[in-house]
Every structure is written in structure tokens, then in C-alpha cells.
N, C-alpha and C. Protein backbone atom coordinates (compact mmCIF):
# COMPACT_ATOMS: atom_id res chain seq x y z
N UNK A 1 0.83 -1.18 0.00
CA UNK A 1 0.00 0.00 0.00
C UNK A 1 0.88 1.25 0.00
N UNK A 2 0.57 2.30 -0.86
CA UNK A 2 1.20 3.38 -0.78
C UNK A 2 1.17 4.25 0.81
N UNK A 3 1.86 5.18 0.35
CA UNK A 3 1.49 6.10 2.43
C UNK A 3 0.32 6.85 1.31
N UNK A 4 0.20 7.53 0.18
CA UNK A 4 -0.53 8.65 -0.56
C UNK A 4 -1.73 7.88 -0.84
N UNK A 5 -1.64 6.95 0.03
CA UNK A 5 -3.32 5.92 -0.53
C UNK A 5 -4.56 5.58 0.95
N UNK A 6 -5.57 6.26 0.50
CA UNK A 6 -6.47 5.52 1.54
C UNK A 6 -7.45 4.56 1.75
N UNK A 7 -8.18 4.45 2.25
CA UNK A 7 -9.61 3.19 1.74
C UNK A 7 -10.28 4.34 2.64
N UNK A 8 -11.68 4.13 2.61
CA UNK A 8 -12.60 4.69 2.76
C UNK A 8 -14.31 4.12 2.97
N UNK A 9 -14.61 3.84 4.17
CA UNK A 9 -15.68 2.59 4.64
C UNK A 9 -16.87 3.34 4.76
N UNK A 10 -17.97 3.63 3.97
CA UNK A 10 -19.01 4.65 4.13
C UNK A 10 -20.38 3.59 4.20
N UNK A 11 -21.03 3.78 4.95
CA UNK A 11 -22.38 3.17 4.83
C UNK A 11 -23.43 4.00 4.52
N UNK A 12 -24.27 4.10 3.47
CA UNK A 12 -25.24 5.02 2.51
C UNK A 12 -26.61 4.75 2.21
N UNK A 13 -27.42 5.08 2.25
CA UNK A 13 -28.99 4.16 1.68
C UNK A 13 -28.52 4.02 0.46
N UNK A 14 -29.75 2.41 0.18
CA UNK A 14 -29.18 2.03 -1.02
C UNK A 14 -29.77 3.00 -2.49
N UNK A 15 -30.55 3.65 -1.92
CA UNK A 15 -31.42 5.37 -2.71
C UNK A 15 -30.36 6.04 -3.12
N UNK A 16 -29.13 6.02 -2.60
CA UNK A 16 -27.90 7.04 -2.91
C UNK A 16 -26.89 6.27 -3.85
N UNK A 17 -27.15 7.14 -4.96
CA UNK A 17 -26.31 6.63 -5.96
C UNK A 17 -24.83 7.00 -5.80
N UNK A 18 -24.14 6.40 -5.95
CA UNK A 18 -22.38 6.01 -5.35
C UNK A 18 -21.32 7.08 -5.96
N UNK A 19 -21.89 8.21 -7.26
CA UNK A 19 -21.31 9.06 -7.85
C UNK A 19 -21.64 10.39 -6.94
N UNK A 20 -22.83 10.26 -6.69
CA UNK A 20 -23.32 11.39 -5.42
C UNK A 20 -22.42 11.12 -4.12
N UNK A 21 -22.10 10.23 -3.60
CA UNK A 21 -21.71 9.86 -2.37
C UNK A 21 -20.24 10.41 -2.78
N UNK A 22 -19.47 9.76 -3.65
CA UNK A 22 -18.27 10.76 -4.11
C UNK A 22 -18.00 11.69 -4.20
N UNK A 23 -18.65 12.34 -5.21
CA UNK A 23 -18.89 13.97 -5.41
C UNK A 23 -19.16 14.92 -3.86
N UNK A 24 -20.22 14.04 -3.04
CA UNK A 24 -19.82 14.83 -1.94
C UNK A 24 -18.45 14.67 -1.04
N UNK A 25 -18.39 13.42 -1.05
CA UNK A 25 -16.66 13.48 -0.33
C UNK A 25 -15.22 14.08 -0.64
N UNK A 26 -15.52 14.31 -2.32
CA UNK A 26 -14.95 15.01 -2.60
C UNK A 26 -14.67 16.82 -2.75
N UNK A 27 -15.91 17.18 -2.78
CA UNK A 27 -15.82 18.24 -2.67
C UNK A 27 -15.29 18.99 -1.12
N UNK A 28 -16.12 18.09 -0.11
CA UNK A 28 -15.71 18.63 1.38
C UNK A 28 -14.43 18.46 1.60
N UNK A 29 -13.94 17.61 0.87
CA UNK A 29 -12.58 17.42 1.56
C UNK A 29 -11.57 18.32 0.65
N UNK A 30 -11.66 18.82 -0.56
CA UNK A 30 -11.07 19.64 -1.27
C UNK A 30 -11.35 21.46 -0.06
N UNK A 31 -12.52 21.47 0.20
CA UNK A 31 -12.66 22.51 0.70
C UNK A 31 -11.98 22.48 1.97
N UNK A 32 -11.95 21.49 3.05
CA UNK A 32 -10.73 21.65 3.89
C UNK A 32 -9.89 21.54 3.72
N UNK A 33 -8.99 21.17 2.53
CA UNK A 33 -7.89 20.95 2.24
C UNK A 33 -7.07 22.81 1.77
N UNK A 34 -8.24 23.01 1.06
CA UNK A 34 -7.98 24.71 0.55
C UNK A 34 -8.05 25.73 1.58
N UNK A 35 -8.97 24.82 3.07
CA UNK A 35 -9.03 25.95 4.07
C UNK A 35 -7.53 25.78 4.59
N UNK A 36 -7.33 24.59 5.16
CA UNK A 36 -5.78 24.10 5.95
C UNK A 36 -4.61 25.21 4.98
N UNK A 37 -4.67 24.38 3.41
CA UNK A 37 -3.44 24.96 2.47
C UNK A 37 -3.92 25.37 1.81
N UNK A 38 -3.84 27.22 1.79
CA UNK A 38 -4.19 28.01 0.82
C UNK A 38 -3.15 27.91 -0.65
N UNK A 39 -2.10 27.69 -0.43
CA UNK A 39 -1.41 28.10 -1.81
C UNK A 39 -2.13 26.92 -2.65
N UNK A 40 -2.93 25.84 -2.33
CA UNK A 40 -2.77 24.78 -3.08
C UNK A 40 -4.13 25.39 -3.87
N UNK A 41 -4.97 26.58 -3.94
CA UNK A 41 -5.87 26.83 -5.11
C UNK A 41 -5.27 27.42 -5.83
N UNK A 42 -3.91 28.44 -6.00
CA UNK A 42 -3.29 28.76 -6.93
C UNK A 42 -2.71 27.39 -7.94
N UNK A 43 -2.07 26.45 -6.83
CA UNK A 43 -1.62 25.48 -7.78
C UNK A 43 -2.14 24.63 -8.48
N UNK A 44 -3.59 23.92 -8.20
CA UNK A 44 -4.42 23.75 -9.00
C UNK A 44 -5.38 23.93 -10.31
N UNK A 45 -5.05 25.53 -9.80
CA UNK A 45 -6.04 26.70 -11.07
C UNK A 45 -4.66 26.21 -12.32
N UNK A 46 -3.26 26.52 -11.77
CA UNK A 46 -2.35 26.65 -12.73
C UNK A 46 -2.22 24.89 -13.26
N UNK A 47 -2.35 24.04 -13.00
CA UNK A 47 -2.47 23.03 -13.38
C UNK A 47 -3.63 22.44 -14.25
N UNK A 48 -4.69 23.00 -13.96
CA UNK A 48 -5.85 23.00 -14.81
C UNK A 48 -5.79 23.77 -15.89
N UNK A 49 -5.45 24.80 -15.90
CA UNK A 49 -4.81 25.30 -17.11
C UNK A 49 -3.73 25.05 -18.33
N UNK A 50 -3.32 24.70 -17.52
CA UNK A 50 -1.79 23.79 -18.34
C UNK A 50 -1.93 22.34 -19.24
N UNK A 51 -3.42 22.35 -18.66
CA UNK A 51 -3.61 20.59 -19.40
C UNK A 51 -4.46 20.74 -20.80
């Protein structure tokens, strides 16, 4: 297993489709990640750009 790797054990109704359940985990955790490390929305914007 990598150290840059996690698993992730969520229990969901089975009503919740599994792209929703992502999309929200992902977004919250991008948003604390941008609250903790600010420089990392500059480096992103510039990486999204670049591709």
C-alpha cells in the first residue's frame, strides 16, 4: 500500500447513488484541504490550465 493511498468505509442508503456519495466526499474534503493549504488553489487553477 502506498502512504498517498487511503480506503474509505461509508455506509449510505441504497437510494444514494455512489457518484453522489463521491462527489460529496470530494468536494468537502477539497474545501478543507484549501481551508488548511491556501497556496494549493493557486496550484491547482495553474495546473488546470496547463492541461
Amino acid at each position: 500500500m502506498k502512504p498517498d493511498h487511503i480506503h474509505v468505509f461509508v455506509d449510505v442508503p441504497q437510494t444514494a447513488a455512489s457518484c453522489d456519495v463521491v462527489r460529496t466526499f470530494k468536494d468537502i474534503s477539497a474545501i478543507e484541504l484549501f481551508k488548511a493549504f491556501p497556496q494549493l488553489i493557486q496550484f491547482c487553477r495553474m495546473r488546470y490550465f496547463m492541461v
